[in-house]
C-alpha atoms as a PDB file:
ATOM      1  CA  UNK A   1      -8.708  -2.744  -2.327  1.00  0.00           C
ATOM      2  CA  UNK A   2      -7.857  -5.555  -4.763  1.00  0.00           C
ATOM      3  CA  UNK A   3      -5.101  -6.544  -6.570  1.00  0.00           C
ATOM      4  CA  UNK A   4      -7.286  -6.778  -9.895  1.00  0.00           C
ATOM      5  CA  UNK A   5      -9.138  -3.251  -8.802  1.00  0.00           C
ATOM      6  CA  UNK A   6      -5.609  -1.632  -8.336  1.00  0.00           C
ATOM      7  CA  UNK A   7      -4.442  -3.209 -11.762  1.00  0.00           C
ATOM      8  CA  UNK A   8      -7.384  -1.778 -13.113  1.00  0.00           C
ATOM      9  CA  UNK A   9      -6.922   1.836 -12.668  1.00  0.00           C
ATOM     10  CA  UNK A  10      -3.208   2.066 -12.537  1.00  0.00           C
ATOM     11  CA  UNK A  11      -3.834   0.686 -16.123  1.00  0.00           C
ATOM     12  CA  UNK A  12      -5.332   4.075 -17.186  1.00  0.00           C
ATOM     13  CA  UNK A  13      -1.847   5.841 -16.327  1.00  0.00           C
ATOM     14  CA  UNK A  14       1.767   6.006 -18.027  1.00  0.00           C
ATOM     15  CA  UNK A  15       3.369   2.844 -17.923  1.00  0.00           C
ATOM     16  CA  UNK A  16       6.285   4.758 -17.129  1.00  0.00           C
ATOM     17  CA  UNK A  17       5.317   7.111 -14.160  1.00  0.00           C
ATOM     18  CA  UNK A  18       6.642   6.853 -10.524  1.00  0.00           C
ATOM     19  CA  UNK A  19       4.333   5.355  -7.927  1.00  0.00           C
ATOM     20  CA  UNK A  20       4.259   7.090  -4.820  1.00  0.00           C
ATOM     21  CA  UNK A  21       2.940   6.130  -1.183  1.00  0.00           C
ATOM     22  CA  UNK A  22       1.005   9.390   0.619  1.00  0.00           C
ATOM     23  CA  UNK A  23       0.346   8.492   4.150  1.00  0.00           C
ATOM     24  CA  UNK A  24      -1.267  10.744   6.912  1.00  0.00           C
ATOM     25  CA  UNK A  25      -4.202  12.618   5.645  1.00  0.00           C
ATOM     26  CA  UNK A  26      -4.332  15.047   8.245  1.00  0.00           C
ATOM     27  CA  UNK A  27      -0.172  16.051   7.420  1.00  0.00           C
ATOM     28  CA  UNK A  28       0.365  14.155   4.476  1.00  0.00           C
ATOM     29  CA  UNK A  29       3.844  12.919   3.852  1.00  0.00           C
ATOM     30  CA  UNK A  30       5.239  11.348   0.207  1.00  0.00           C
ATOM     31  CA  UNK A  31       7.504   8.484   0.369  1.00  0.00           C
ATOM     32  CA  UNK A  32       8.713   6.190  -2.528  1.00  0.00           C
ATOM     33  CA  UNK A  33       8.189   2.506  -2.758  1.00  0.00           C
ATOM     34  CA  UNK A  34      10.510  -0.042  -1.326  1.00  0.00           C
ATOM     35  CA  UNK A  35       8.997  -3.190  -2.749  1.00  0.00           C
ATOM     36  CA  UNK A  36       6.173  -5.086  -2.253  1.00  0.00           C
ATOM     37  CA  UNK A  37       5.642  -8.330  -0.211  1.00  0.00           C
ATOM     38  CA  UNK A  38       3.088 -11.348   0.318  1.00  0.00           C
ATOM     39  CA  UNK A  39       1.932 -12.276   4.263  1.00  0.00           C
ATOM     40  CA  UNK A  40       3.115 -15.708   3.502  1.00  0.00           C
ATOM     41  CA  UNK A  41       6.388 -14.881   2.823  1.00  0.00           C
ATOM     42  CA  UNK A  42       6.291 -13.063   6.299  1.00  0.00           C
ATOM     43  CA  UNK A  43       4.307 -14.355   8.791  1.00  0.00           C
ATOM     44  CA  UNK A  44       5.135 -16.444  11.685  1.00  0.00           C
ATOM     45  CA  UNK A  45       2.560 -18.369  12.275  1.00  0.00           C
ATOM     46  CA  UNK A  46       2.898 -18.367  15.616  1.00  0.00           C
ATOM     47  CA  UNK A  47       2.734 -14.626  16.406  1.00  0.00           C
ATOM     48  CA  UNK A  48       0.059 -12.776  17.025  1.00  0.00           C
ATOM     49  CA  UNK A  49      -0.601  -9.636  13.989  1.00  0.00           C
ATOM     50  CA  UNK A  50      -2.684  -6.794  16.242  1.00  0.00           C
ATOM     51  CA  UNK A  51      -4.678  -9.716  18.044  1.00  0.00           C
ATOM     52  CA  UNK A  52      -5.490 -11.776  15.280  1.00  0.00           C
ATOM     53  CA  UNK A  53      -3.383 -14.881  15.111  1.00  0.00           C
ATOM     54  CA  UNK A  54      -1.177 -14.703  11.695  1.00  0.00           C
ATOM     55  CA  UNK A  55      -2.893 -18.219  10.817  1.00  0.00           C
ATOM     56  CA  UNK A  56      -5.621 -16.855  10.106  1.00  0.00           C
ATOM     57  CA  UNK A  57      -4.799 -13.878   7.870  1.00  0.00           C
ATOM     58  CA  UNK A  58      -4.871 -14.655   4.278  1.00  0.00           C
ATOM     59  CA  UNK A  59      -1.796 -15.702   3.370  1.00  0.00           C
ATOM     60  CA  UNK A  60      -2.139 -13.819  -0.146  1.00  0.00           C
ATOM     61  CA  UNK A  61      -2.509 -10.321   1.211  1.00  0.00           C
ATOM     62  CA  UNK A  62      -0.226  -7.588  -0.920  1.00  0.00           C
ATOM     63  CA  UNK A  63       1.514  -4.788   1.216  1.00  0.00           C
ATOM     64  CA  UNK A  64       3.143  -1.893  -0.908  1.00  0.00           C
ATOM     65  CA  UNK A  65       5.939  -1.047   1.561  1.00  0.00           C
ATOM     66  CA  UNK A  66       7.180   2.559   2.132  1.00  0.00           C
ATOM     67  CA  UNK A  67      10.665   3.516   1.352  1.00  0.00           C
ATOM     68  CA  UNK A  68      12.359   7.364   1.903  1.00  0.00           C
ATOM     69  CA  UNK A  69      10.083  10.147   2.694  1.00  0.00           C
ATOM     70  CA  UNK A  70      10.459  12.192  -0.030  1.00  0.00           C
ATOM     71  CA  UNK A  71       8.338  15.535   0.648  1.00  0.00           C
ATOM     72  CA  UNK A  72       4.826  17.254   2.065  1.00  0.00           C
ATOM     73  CA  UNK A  73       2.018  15.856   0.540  1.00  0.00           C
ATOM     74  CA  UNK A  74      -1.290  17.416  -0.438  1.00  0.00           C
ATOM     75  CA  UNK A  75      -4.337  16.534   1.631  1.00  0.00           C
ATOM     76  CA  UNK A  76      -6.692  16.948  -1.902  1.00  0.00           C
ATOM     77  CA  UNK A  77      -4.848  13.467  -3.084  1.00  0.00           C
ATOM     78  CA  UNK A  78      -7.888  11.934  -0.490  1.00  0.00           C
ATOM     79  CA  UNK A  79     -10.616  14.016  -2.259  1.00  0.00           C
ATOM     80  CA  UNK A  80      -9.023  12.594  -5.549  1.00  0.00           C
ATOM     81  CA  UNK A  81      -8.412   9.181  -5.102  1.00  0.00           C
ATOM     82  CA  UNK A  82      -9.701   6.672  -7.274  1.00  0.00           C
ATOM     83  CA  UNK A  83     -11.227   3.982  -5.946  1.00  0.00           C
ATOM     84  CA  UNK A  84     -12.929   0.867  -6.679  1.00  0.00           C
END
């Protein structure tokens, strides 16, 4: 997914409503959001990220980074989803 596609349809929500990551469809698990960082502000470029050298990785890539498990989640969130 996008950044502009993810703007796009957390635009159609409350401006004011917690975001939430849900991991592990098969025993889904609810954590909160720690932040969110950009590959270039953490990549070495000399290490290797799952056998592709971090060089050549965009260096714009978004990760939403999971804070505190907060509770079970629902496996119908993947039959749910909105996507692009």
């Amino acid at each position: 997914m996008k950044v502009h596609e993810s703007i796009a349809i957390l635009q159609s929500f409350d401006g004011e409503a917690s975001v939430y990551v849900m991991s592990q469809p098969h025993y889904p698990f609810e954590y909160d959001v720690a932040g969110v960082a950009v590959r270039e502000d953490i990549a070495d470029e000399d290490e290797d990220e799952g056998g592709v050298p971090a060089s050549d990785l965009p260096g714009s890539d978004v990760f939403i980074l999971e804070g505190s498990q907060l509770r079970y989640g629902d496996k119908g969130a993947w039959q749910a989803a909105r996507r692009r």
